[in-house]
Structure formats: structure tokens, C-alpha cells
C-alpha atoms as a PDB file:
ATOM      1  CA  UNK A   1    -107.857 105.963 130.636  1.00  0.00           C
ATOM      2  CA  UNK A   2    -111.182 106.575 132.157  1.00  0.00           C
ATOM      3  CA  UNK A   3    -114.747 105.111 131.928  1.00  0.00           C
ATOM      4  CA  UNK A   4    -112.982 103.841 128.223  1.00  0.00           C
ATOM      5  CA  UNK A   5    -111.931 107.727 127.335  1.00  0.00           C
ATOM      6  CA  UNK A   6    -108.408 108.798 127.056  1.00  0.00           C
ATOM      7  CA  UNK A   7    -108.250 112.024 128.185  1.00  0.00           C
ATOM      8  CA  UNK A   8    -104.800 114.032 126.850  1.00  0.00           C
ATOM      9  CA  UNK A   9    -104.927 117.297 126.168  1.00  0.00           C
ATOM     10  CA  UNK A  10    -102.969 117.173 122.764  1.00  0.00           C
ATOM     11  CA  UNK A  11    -105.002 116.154 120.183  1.00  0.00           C
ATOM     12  CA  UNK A  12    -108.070 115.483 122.593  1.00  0.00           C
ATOM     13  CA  UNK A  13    -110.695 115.758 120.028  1.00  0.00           C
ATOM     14  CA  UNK A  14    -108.795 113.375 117.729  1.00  0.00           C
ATOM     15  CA  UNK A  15    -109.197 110.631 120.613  1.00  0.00           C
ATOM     16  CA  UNK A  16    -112.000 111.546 121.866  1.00  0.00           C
ATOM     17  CA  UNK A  17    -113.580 110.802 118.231  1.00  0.00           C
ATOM     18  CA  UNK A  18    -111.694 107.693 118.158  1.00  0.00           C
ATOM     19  CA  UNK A  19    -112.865 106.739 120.825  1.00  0.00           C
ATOM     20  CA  UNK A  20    -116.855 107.610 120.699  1.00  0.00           C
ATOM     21  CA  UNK A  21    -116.898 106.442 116.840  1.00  0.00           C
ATOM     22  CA  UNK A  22    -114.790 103.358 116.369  1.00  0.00           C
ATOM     23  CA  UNK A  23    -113.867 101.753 119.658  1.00  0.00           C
ATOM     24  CA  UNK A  24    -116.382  99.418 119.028  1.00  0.00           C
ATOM     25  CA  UNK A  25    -114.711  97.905 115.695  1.00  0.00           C
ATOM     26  CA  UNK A  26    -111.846  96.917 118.304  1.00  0.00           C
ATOM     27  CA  UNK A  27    -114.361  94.840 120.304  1.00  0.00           C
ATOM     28  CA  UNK A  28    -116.504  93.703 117.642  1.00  0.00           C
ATOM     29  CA  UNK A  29    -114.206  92.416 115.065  1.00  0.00           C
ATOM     30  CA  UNK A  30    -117.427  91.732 112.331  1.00  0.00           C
ATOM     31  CA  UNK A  31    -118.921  95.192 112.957  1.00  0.00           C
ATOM     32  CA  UNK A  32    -119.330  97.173 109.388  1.00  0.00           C
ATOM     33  CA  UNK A  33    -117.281 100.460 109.905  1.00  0.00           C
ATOM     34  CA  UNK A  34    -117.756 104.056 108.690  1.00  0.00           C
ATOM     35  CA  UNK A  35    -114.852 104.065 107.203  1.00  0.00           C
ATOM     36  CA  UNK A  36    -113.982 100.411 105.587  1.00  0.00           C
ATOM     37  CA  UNK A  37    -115.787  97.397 104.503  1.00  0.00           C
ATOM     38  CA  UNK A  38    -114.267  94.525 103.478  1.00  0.00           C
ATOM     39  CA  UNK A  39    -114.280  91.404 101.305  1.00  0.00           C
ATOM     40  CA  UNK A  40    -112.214  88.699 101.279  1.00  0.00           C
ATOM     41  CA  UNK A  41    -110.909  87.538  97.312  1.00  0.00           C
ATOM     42  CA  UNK A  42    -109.474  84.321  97.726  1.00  0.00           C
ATOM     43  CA  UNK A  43    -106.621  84.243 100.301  1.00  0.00           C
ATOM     44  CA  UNK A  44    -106.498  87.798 100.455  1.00  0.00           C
ATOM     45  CA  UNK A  45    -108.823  91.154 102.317  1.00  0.00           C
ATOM     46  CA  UNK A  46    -109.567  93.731 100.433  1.00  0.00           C
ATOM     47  CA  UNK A  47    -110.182  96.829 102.233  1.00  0.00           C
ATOM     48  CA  UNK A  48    -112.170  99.712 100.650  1.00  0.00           C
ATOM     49  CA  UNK A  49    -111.345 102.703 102.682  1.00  0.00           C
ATOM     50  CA  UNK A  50    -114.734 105.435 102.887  1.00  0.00           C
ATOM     51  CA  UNK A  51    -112.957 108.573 103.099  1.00  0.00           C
ATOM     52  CA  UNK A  52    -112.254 111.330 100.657  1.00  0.00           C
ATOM     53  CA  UNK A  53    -109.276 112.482 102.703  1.00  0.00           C
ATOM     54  CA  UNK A  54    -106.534 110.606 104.637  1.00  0.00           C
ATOM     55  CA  UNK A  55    -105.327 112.747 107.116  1.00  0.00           C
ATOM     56  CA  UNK A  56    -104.111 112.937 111.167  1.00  0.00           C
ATOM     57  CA  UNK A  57    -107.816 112.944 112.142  1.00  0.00           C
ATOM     58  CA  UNK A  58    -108.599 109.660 110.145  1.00  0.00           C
ATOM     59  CA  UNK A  59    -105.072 107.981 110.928  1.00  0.00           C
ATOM     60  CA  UNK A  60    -106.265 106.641 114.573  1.00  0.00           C
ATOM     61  CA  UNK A  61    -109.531 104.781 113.127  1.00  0.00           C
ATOM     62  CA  UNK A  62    -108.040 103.628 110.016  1.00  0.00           C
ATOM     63  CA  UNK A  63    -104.846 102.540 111.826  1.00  0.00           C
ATOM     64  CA  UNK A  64    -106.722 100.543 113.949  1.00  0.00           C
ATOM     65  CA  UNK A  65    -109.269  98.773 111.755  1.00  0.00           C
ATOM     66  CA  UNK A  66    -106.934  98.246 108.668  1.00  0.00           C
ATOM     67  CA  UNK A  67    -104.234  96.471 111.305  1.00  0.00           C
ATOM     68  CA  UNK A  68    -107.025  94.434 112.486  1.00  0.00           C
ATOM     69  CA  UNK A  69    -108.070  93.574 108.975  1.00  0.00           C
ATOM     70  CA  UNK A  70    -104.682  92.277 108.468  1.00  0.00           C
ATOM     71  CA  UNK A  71    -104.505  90.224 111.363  1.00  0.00           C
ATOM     72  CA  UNK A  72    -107.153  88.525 111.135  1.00  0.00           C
ATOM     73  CA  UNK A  73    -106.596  87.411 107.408  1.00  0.00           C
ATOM     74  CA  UNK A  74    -102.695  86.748 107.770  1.00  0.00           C
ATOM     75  CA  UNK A  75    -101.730  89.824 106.968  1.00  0.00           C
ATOM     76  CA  UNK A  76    -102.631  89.493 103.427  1.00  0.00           C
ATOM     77  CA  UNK A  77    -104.023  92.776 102.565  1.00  0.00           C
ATOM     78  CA  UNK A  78    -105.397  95.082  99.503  1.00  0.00           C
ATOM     79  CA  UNK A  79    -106.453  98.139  99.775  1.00  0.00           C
ATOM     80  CA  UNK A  80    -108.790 100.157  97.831  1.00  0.00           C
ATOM     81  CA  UNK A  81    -108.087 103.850  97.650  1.00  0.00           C
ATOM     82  CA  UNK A  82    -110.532 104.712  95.026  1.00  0.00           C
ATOM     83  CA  UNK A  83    -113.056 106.981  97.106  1.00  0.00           C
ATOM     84  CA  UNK A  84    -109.311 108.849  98.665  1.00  0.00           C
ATOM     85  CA  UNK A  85    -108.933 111.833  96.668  1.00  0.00           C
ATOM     86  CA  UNK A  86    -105.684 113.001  99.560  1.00  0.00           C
ATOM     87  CA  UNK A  87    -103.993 111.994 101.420  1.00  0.00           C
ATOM     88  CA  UNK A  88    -101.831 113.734 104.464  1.00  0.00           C
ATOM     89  CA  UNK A  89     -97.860 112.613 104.756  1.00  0.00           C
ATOM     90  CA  UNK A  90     -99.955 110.883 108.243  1.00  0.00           C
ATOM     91  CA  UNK A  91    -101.627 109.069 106.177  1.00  0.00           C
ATOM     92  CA  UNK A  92     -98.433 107.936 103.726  1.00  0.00           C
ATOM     93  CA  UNK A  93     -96.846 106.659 107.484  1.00  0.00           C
ATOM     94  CA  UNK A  94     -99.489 104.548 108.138  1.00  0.00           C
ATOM     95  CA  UNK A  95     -99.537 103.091 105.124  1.00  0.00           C
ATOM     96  CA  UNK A  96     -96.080 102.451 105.287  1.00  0.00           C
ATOM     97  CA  UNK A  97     -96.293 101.366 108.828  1.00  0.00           C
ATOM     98  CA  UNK A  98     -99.035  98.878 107.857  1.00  0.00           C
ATOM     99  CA  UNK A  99     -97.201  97.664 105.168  1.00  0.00           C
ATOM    100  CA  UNK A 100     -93.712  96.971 107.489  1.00  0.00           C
ATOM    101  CA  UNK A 101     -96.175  95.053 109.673  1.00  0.00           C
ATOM    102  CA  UNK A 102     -97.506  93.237 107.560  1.00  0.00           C
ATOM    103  CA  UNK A 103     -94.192  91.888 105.624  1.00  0.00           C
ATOM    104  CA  UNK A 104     -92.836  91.237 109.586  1.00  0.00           C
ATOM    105  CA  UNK A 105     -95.897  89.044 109.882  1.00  0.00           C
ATOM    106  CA  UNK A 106     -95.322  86.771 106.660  1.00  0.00           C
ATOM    107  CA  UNK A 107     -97.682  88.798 104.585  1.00  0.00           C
ATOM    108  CA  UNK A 108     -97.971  91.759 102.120  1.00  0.00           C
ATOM    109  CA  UNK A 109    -100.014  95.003 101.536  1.00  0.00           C
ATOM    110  CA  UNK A 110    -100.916  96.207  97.983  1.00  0.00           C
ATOM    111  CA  UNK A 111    -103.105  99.071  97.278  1.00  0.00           C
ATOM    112  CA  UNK A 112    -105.136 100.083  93.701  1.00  0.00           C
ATOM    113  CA  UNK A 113    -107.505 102.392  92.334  1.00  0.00           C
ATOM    114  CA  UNK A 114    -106.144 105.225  93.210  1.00  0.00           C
ATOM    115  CA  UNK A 115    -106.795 108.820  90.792  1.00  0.00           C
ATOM    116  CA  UNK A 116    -103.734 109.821  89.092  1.00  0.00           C
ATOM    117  CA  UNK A 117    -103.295 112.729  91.481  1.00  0.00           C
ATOM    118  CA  UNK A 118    -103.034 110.409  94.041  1.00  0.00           C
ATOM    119  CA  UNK A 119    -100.361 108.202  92.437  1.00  0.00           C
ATOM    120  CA  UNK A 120     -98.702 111.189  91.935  1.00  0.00           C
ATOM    121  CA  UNK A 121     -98.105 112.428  95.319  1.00  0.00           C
ATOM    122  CA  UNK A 122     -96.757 108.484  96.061  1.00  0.00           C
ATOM    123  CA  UNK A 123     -94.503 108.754  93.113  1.00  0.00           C
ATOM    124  CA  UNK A 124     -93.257 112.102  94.271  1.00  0.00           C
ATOM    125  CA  UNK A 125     -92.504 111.087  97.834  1.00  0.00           C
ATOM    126  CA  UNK A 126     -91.264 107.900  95.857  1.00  0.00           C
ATOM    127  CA  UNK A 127     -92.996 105.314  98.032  1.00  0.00           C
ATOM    128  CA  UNK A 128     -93.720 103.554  94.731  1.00  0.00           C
ATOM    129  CA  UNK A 129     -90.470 102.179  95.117  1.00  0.00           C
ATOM    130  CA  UNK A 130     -91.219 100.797  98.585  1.00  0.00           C
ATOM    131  CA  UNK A 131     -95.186  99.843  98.596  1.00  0.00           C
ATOM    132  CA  UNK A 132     -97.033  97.938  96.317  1.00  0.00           C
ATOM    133  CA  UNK A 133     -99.084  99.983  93.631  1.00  0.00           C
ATOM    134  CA  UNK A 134    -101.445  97.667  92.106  1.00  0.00           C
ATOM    135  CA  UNK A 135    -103.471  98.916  88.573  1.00  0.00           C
ATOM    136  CA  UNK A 136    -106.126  97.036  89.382  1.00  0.00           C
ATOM    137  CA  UNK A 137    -107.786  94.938  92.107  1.00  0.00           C
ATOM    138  CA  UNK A 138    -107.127  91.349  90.499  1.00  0.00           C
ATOM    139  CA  UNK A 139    -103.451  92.133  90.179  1.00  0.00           C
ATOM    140  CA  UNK A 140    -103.600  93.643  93.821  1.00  0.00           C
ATOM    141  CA  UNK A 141    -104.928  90.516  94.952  1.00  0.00           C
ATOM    142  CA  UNK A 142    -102.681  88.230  93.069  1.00  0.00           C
ATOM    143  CA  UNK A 143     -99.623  90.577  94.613  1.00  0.00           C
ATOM    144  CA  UNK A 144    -100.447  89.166  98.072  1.00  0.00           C
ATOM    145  CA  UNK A 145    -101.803  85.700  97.336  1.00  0.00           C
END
């Protein structure tokens, strides 16, 4: 790492864009982001990802501001896939990533409002049997509470 960049030459641009968009959510934990606000309902986060797609190129920024969501609230965490209308099998291991690190840490990840193609692609990879699937956001929040 240099002057803050990490230079690799695999996947440079995908760190370089990290880097240059959303470095600064690391350092300033009440920043609003490009790609999730959030609200907190009770005990629990709710995290409204800003993205139409969830692929390899958004997995480094989202990975990094939805773990840092979660710790900072417990690791009590919904999220809101509503704007997602894809999403890459990159972004299915995150979410499943996030979701292991969250039940290590005491708490739980549920997601909602996702379109029916959507649900379809978790039901097909069946991680509906393994993450939370919420049908709406009180239910999601009452999942983690």
C-alpha cells in the first residue's frame, strides 16, 4: 500500500475504485454512502443497499460498509434488497459471509424486499435454507431483535 492506494495488478480498477470512492466510509463511520444508508428500527440496522446490481465490482464497498454496519449495531442486521434487481454468485458469498459473521458475533442477518426474480435465484442456489428471507421489513427486524 502506497500514499493509501493498493496497487495489484489483478483486479486494479476494482481497488483502485474502492479505494478513491469509499475509503472514506472506513474512516468516517457516520458518512452517508453511495451505496447504503441506514436506519436503525429498534435494536436492529437496517441497511438499504443503492445498487441495481450486486456483483465483483460492488462486493469490496459493500463488504466493507455492510460489516461495519453490523459492528457497530451488534451485529444485528436487515438488509434491504429492494433497489437489487441481480445479483452475481460474489455477491450471494458475501452475503453469506456477512451472515456467518454475524451469527459468530452473537447476532443475525435477515434480508427483505427483494423482486421475485431475485428470490428466485436464492431459492435456486437454495440459500433460503441457510439465510434469512424476510417478506417484509417488520418481520426482518423482529428476525434479529
Amino acid at each position: 500500500m502506497r500514499d493509501g492506494v493498493l496497487f495489484k495488478t489483478v483486479a486494479n480498477r476494482v481497488v483502485r475504485t474502492w479505494h478513491l470512492e469509499y475509503a472514506w466510509a472506513l474512516r468516517d463511520p457516520m458518512s452517508t454512502s453511495t451505496f447504503v444508508s441506514t436506519q436503525t428500527v429498534g435494536a436492529a440496522v437496517v441497511a438499504r443497499i443503492h445498487r441495481e446490481k450486486y456483483t465483483e465490482h460492488e462486493c469490496a464497498a459493500l463488504d466493507a460498509e455492510l460489516g461495519a454496519v453490523a459492528a457497530r449495531n451488534k451485529h444485528r442486521l436487515v438488509i434491504d434488497l429492494s433497489e437489487v434487481m441481480m445479483i452475481a454468485s460474489a455477491g450471494l458469498g458475501s452475503l453469506v459471509t456477512l451472515d456467518k459473521a454475524c451469527k459468530k458475533n452473537g447476532g443475525k442477518l435477515a434480508m427483505f424486499g427483494m423482486s421475485d426474480q431475485l428470490r428466485q435465484v436464492f431459492e435456486i442456489t437454495r440459500l433460503h435454507k441457510l439465510l434469512l428471507l424476510a417478506k417484509d421489513r417488520d418481520a426482518a427486524v423482529k428476525a434479529v431483535s
